[in-house]
Protein backbone atom coordinates (compact mmCIF):
# COMPACT_ATOMS: atom_id res chain seq x y z
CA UNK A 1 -14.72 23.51 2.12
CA UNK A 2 -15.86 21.70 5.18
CA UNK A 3 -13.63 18.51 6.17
CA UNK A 4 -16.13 15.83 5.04
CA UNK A 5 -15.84 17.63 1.27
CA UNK A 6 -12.27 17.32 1.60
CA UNK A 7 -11.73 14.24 2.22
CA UNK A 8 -14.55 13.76 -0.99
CA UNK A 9 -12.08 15.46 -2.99
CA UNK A 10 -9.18 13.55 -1.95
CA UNK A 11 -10.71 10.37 -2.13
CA UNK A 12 -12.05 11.62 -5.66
CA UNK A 13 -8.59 12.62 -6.90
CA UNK A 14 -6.92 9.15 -5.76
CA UNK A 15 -9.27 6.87 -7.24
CA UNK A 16 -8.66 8.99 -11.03
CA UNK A 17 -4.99 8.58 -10.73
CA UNK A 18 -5.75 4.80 -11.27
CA UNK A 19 -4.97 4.61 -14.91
CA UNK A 20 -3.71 1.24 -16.70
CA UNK A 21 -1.03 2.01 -18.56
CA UNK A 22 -0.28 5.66 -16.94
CA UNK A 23 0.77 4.65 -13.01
CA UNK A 24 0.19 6.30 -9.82
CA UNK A 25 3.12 5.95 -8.77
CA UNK A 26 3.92 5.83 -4.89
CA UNK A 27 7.82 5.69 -3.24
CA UNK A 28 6.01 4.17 0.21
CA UNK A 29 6.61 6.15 3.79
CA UNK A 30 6.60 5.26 6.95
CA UNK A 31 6.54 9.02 8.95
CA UNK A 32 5.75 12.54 8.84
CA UNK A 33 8.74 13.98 7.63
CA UNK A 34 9.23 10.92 5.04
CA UNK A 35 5.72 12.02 3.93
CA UNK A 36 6.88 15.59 3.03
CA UNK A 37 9.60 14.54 1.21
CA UNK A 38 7.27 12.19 -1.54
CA UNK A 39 4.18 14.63 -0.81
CA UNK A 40 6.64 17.57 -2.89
CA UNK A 41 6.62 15.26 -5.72
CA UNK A 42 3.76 13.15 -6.22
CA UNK A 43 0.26 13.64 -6.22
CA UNK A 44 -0.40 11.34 -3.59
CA UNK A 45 1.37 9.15 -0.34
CA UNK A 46 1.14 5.50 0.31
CA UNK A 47 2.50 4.13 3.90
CA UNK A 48 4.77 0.92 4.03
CA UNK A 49 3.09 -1.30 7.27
CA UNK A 50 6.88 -2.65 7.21
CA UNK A 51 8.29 0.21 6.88
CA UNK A 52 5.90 1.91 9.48
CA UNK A 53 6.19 -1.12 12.02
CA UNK A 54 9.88 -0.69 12.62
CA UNK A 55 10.06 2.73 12.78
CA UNK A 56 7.80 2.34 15.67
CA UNK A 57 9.78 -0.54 16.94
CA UNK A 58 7.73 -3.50 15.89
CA UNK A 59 7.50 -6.61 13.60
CA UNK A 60 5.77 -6.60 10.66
CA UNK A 61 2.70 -8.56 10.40
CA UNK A 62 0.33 -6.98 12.72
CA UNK A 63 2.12 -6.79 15.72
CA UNK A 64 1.88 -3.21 15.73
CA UNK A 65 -1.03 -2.56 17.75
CA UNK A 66 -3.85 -0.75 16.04
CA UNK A 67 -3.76 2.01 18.25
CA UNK A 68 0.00 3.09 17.17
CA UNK A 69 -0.82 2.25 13.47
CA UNK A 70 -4.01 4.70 12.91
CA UNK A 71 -1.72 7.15 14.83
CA UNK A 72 1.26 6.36 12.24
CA UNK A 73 -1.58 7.24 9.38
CA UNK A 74 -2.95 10.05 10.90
CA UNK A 75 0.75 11.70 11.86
CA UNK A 76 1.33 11.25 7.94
CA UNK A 77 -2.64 12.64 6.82
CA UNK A 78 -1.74 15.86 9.10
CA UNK A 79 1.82 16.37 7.57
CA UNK A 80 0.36 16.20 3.51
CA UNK A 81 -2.09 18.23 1.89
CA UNK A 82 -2.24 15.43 -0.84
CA UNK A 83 -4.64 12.15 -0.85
CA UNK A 84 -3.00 9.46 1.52
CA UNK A 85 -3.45 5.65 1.31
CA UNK A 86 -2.55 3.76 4.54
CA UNK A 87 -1.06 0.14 4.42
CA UNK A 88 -3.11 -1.85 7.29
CA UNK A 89 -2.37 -5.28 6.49
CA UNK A 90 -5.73 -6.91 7.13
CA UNK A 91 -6.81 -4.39 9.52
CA UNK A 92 -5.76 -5.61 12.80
CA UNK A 93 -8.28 -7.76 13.77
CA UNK A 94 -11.16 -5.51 13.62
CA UNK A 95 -14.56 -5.28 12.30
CA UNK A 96 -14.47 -3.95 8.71
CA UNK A 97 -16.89 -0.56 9.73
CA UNK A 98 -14.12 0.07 12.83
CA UNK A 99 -10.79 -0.01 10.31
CA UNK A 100 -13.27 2.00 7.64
CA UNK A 101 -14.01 4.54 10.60
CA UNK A 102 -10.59 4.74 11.63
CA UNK A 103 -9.19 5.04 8.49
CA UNK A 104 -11.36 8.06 7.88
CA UNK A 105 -10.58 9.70 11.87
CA UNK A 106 -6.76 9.16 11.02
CA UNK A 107 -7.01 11.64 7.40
CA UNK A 108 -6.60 8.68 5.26
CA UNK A 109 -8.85 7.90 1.93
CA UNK A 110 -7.02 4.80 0.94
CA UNK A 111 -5.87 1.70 2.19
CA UNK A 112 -4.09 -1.90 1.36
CA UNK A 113 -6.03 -5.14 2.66
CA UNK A 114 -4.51 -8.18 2.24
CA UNK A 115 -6.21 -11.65 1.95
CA UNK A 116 -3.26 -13.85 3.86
CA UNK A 117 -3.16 -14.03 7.78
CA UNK A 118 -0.17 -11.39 8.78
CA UNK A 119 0.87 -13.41 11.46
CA UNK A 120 1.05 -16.68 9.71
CA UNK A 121 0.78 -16.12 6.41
CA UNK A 122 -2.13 -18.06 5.79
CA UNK A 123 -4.52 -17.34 2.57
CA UNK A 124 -7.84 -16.48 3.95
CA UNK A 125 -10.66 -18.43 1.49
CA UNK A 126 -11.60 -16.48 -1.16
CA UNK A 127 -14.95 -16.05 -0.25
CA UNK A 128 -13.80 -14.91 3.09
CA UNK A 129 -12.18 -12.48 1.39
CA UNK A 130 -14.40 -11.09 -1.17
CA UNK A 131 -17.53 -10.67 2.05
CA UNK A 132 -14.48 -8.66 4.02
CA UNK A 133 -13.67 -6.28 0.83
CA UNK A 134 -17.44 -5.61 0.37
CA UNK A 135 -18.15 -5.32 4.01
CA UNK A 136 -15.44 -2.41 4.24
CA UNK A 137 -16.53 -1.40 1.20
CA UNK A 138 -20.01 -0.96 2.82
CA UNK A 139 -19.10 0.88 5.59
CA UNK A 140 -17.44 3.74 3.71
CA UNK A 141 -18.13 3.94 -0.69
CA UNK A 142 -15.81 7.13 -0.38
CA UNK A 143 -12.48 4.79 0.41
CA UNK A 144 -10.18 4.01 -2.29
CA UNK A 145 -9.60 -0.31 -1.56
CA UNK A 146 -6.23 -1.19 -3.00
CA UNK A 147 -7.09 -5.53 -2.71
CA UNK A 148 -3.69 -7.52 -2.02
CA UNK A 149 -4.02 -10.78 -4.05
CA UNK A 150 -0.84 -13.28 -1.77
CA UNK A 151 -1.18 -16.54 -4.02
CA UNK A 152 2.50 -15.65 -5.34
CA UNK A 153 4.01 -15.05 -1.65
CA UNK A 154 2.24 -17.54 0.68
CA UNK A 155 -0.54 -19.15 -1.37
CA UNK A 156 -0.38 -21.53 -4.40
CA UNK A 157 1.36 -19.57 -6.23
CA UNK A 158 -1.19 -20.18 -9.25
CA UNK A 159 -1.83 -17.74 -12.21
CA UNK A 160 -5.49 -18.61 -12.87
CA UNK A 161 -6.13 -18.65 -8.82
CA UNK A 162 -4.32 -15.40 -8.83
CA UNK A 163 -6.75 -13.65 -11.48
CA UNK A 164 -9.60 -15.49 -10.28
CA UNK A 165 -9.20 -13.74 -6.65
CA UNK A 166 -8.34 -10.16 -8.57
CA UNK A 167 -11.30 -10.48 -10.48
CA UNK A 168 -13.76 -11.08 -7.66
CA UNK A 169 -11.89 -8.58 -5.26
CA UNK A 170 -13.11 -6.06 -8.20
CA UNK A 171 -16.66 -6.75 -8.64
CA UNK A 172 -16.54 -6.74 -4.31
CA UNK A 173 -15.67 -3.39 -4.09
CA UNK A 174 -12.27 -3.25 -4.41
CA UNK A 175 -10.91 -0.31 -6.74
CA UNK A 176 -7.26 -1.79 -7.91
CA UNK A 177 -5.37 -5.26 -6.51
CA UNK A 178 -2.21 -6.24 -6.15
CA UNK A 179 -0.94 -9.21 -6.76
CA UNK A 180 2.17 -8.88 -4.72
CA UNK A 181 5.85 -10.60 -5.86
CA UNK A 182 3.64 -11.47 -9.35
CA UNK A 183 6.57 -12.06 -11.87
CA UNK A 184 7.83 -8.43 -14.12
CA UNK A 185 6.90 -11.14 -17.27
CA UNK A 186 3.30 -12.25 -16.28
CA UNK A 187 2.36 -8.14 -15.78
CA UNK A 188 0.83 -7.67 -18.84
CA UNK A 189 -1.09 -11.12 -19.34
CA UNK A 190 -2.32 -10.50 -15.52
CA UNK A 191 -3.65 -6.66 -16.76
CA UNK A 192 -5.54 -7.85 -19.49
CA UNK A 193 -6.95 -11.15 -17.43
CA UNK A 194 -8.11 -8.96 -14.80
CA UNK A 195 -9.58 -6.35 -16.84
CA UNK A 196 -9.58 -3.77 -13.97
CA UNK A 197 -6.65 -1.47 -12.06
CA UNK A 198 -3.58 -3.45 -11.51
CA UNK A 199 -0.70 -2.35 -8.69
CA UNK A 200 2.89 -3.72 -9.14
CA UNK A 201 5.57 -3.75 -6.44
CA UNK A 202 9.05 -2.63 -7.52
CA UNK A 203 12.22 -3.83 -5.89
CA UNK A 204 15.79 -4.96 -6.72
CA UNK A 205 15.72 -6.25 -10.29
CA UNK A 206 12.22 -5.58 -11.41
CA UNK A 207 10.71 -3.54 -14.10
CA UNK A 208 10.23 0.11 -13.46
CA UNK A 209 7.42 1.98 -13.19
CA UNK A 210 7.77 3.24 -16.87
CA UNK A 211 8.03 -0.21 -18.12
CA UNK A 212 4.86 -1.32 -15.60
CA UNK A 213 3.48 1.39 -17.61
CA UNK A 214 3.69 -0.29 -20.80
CA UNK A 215 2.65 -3.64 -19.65
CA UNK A 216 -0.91 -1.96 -18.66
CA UNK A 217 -0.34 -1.40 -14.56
CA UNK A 218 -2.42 1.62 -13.30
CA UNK A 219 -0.30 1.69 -9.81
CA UNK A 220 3.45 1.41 -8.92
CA UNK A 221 4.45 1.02 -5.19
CA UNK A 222 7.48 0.34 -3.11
CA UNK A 223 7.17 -1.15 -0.15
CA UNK A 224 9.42 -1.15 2.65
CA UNK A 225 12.28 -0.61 -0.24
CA UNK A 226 12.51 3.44 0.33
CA UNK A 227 13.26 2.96 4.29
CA UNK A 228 15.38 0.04 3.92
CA UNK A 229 17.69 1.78 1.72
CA UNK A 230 17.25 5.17 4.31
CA UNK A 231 17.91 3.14 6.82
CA UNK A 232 21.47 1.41 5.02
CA UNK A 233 22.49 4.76 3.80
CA UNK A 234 22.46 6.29 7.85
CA UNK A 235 24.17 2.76 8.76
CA UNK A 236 26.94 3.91 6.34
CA UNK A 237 26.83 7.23 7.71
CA UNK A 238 26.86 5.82 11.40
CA UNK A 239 30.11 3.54 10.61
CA UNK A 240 31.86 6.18 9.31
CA UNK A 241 31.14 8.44 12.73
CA UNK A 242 32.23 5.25 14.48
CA UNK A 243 35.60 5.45 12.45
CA UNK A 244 36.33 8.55 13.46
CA UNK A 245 35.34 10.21 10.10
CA UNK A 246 32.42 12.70 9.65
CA UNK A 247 29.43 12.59 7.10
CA UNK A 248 29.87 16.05 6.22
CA UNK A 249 33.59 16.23 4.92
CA UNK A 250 34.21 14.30 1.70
């Protein structure tokens, strides 16, 4: 199988593990070796940019420079065998065909766009938005376009606005959205609004995935959550070194 049919495949195999009310569910990485770990467990990978961004010694929000993040996705693409999906916030300031091409040079199939400014949080107008999506979508009818929806972190914070962007992320191009920090109760309501591939975030005191399940989401991710908990558990570990104890003696 040549690389171009591979990457068919891949694509192919991500895009059929959308199903409402059956997850894909994806424990976000942010490096090679993190990669592994998730890729020995679950059909597919999913980067974190926050995650990825301070591992590399950055700021979230698209200070990374683009360079260093397709090299972040493509480090993870070699280290898998599985379909990957790269976080790339709203693609660094390039044209739509450039992130579609470099998304496909780096290994990946998938990606996150959001529709709020990373650097200042600002919602981008929906219509904006929905010519972005379809440009990307354009440029590359293989990628797998996971559509953030931001009205519940830095927009209005409005239901019907909320659906109304999901809806016409969709019939852009988009193959699933994600109406990120969208209350564990609204889920369900949201699924059958939308009518179309729903990912929900999990974090401290949300549903799980099982219960996501139930309330009709087709994808489950995590964030940054994974590496900030890595990162506390080694901070542990570290204090305890400091302390004059060692991790590997109870």
């Amino acid at each position: 199988m040549n690389p171009a049919e591979k990457a068919d495949e891949k694509a192919a195999a991500l895009r059929a593990l959308h199903v409402p009310g059956d997850p894909l569910v994806l424990p976000n990485v942010w490096d090679a070796e993190s990669a592994r770990v998730v890729a020995g467990l679950f059909p597919a990978v999913a980067t974190a940019s926050a995650a990825v961004a301070p591992s590399l010694g950055y700021r979230d929000g698209e200070e990374m420079p683009a360079d260093e993040a397709f090299a972040a996705v493509a480090r993870v693409a070699r280290a898998v065998d599985v379909p990957v999906t790269a976080d790339v916030e709203r693609g660094y300031r390039l044209p739509p065909a450039e992130i579609a091409a470099r998304l496909a040079d780096a290994g990946a199939v998938g990606c996150n766009l959001e529709d709020s400014d990373p650097a200042t949080g600002t919602m981008v107008e929906q219509g904006e938005q929905v010519e972005f999506l379809g440009a990307v979508r354009a440029a590359d009818p293989r990628l797998v376009i996971n559509a953030r929806v931001d009205v519940f972190v830095h927009g209005s914070r409005s239901f019907d606005e909320a659906v109304d962007r999901a809806r016409a992320y969709l019939a852009a191009g988009a193959d699933c959205v994600y109406p990120i920090f969208l209350d564990g109760d609204a889920v369900a309501e949201f699924c059958r609004a939308v009518e179309g591939p729903v990912n929900c975030g999990v974090g401290p005191g949300d549903p799980t995935p099982g219960e996501l399940g139930r309330r009709g989401v087709a994808r489950v991710s995590f964030g940054p959550g994974p590496h900030k908990l890595v990162m506390a558990h080694l901070a542990t570990l570290a204090t305890g070194i400091r302390d004059g104890g060692s991790p590997f003696t109870r």
